[in-house]
Protein backbone atom coordinates (compact mmCIF):
# COMPACT_ATOMS: atom_id res chain seq x y z
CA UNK A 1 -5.93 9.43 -0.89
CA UNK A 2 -7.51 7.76 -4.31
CA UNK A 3 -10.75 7.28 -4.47
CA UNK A 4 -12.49 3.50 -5.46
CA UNK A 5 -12.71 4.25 -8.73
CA UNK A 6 -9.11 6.02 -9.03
CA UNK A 7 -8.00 2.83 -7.70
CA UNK A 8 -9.69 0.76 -10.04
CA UNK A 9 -7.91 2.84 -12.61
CA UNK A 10 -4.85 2.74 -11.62
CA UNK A 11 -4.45 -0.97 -11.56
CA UNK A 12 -5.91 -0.94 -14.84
CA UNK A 13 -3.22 1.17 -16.28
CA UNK A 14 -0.48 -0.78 -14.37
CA UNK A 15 -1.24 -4.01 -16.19
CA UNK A 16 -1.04 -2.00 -19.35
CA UNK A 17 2.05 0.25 -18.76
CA UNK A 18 5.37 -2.17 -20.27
CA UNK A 19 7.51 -0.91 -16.93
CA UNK A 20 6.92 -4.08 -14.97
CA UNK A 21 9.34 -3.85 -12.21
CA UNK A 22 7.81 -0.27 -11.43
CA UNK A 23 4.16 -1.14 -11.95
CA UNK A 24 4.92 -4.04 -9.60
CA UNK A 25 6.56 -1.44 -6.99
CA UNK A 26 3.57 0.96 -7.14
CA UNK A 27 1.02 -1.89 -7.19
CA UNK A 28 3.30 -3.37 -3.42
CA UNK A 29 3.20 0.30 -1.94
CA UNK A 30 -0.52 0.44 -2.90
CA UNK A 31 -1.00 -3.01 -1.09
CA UNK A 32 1.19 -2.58 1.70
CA UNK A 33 0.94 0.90 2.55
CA UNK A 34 4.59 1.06 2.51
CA UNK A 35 7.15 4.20 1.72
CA UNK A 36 8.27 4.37 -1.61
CA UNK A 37 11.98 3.53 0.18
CA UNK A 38 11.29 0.57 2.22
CA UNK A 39 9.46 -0.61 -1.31
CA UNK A 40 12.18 0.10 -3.44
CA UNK A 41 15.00 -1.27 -0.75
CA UNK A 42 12.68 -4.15 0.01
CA UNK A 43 15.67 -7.91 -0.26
CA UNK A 44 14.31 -11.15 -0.46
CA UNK A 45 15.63 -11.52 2.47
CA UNK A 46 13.42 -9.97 4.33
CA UNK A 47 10.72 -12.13 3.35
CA UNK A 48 9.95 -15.47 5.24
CA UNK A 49 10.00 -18.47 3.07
CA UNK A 50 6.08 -18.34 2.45
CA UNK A 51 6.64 -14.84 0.81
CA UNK A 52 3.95 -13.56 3.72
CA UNK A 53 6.13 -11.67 6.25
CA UNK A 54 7.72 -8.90 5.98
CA UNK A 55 10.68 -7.99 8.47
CA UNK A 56 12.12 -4.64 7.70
CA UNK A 57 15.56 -4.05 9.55
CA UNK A 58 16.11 -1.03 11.70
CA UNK A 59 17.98 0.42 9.36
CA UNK A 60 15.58 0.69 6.58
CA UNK A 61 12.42 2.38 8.62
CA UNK A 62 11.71 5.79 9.79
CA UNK A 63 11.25 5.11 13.14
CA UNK A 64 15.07 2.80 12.98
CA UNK A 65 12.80 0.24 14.82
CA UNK A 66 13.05 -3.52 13.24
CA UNK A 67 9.16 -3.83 11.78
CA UNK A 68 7.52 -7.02 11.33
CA UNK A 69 4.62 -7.06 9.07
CA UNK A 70 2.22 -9.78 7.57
CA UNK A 71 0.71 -9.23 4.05
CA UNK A 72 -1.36 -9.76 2.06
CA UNK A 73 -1.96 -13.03 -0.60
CA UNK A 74 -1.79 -10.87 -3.13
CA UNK A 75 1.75 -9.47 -2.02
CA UNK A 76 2.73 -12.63 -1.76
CA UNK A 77 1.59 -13.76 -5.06
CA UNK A 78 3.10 -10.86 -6.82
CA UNK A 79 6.30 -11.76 -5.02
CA UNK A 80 6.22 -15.17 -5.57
CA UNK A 81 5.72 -14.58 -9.31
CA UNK A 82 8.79 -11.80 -9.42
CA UNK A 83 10.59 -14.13 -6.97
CA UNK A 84 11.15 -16.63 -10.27
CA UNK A 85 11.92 -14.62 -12.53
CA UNK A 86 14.74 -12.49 -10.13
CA UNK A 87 18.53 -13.62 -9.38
CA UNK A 88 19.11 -10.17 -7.88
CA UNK A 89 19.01 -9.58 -3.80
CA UNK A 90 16.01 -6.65 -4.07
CA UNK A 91 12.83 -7.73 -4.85
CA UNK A 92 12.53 -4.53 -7.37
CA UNK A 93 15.90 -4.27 -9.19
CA UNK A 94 17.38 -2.46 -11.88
CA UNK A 95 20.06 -3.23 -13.88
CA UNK A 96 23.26 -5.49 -12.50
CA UNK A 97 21.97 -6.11 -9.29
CA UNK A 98 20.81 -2.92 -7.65
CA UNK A 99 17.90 -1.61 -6.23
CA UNK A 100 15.26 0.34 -8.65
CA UNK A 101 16.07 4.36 -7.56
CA UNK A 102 12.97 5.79 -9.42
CA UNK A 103 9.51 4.92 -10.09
CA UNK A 104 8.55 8.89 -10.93
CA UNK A 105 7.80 8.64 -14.63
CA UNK A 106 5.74 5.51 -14.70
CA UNK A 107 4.00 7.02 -11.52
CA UNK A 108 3.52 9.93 -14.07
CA UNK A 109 2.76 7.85 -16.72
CA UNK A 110 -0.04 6.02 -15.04
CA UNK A 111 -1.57 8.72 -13.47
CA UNK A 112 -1.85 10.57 -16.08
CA UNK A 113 -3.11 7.66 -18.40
CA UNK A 114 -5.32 6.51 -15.46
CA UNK A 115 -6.84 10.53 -15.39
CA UNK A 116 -5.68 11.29 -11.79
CA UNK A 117 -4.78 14.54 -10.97
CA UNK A 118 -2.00 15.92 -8.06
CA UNK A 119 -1.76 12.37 -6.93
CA UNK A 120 1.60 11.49 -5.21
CA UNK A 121 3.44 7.96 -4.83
CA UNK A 122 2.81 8.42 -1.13
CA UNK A 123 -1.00 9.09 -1.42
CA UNK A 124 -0.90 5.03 -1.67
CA UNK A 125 0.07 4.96 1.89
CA UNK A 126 -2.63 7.21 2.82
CA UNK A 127 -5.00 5.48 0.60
CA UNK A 128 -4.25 1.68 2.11
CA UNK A 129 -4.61 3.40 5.56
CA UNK A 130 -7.75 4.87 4.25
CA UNK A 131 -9.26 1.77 2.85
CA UNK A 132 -8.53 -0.55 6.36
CA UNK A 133 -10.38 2.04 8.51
CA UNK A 134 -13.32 2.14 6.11
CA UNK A 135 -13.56 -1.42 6.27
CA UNK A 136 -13.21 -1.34 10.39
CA UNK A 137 -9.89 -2.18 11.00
CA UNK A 138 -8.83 -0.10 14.04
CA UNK A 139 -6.06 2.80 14.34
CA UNK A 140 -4.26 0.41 16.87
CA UNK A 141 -3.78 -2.22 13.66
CA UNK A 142 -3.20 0.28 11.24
CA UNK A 143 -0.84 1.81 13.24
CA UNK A 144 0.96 -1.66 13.22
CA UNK A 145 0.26 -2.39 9.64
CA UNK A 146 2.24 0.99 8.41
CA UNK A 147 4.79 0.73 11.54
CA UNK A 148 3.71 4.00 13.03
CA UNK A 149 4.47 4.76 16.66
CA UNK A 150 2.12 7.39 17.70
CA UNK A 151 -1.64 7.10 17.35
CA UNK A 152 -1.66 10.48 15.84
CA UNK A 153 0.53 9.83 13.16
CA UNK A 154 -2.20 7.23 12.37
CA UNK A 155 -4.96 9.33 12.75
CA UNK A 156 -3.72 11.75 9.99
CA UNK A 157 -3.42 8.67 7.75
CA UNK A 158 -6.67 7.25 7.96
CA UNK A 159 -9.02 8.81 6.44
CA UNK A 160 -12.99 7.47 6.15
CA UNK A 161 -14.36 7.64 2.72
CA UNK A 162 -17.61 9.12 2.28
CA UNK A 163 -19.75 5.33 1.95
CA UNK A 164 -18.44 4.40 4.80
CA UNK A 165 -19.63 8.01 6.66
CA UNK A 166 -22.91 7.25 4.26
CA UNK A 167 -23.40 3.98 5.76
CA UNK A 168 -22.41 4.65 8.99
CA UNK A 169 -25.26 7.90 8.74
CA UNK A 170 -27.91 5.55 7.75
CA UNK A 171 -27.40 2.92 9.89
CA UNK A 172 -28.08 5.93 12.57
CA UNK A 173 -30.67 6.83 11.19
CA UNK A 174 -32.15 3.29 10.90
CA UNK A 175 -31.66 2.78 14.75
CA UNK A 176 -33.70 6.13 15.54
CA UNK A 177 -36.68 5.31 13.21
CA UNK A 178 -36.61 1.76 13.79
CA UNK A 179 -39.84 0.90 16.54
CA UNK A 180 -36.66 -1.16 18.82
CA UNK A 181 -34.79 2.09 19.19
């Protein structure tokens, strides 16, 4: 998973790269946690009208279990501002109407511009999963958030970044010295 300042980065080269439509598809993976697949697949259609749910058919998630996801405003922002300037069905198209296939060399491009090493597009989804438990959100929501059945799937996912295990130390440590126990 990328660390604050990788992710700080990182958007920093996406708003410089040219590739828009695949700088927009890495930036909604980063903010959604979702698969490079259900990004790239992603319709308009499977967007409510206020561009802040998400229902992926079935057919388009691991698990082939319809997932229903709320996100976040600035998902729906950056689909509401590709949403008028797109006549295509997928929210990330290519040419004549079809889905985007490949966001590899801008993912290369950034990365490498942005000075992150060994970083894959799917570290985002471990990263987003990272970044909810450090801020306290349980496995249970993650778990919803990324559409994960098992609680172990989540647990490999979510990983605590050292501040939080830093804070979390201290505040210990805090209770123990502290005259109220």
């Amino acid at each position: 998973y990328l660390s604050p300042n990788e992710i700080a980065r990182l958007i920093t080269e996406l708003d410089r790269h040219p590739q828009k439509t695949s700088c927009d598809a890495i930036r909604f993976i980063l903010f959604t946690g979702c698969r490079r697949g259900e990004a790239l697949n992603a319709r308009w259609d499977q967007f409510n009208s206020d561009l802040n749910v998400w229902t992926k058919p079935a057919a388009t998630t691991k698990q082939r279990r319809l997932h229903r996801v709320p996100v976040s405003l600035e998902v729906t922002n950056l689909l509401s501002s590709r949403k008028n300037r797109s006549s295509s069905p997928f929210v990330f198209s290519s040419s004549g109407d079809r889905p985007l296939t490949d966001i590899k060399k801008t993912w290369a491009s950034v990365t490498n511009a942005a000075n992150i090493e060994n970083a894959r597009i799917h570290d985002l989804r471990h990263t987003f999963a990272s970044i909810a438990v450090s801020n306290g959100q349980s496995l249970a929501i993650i778990g919803a958030m990324l559409g994960h059945t098992q609680h172990q799937t989540t647990m490999r996912y979510a990983h605590l970044y050292d501040t939080t295990l830093a804070d979390a130390a201290n505040a210990v440590s805090k209770a123990i010295t502290s005259p109220t126990g």
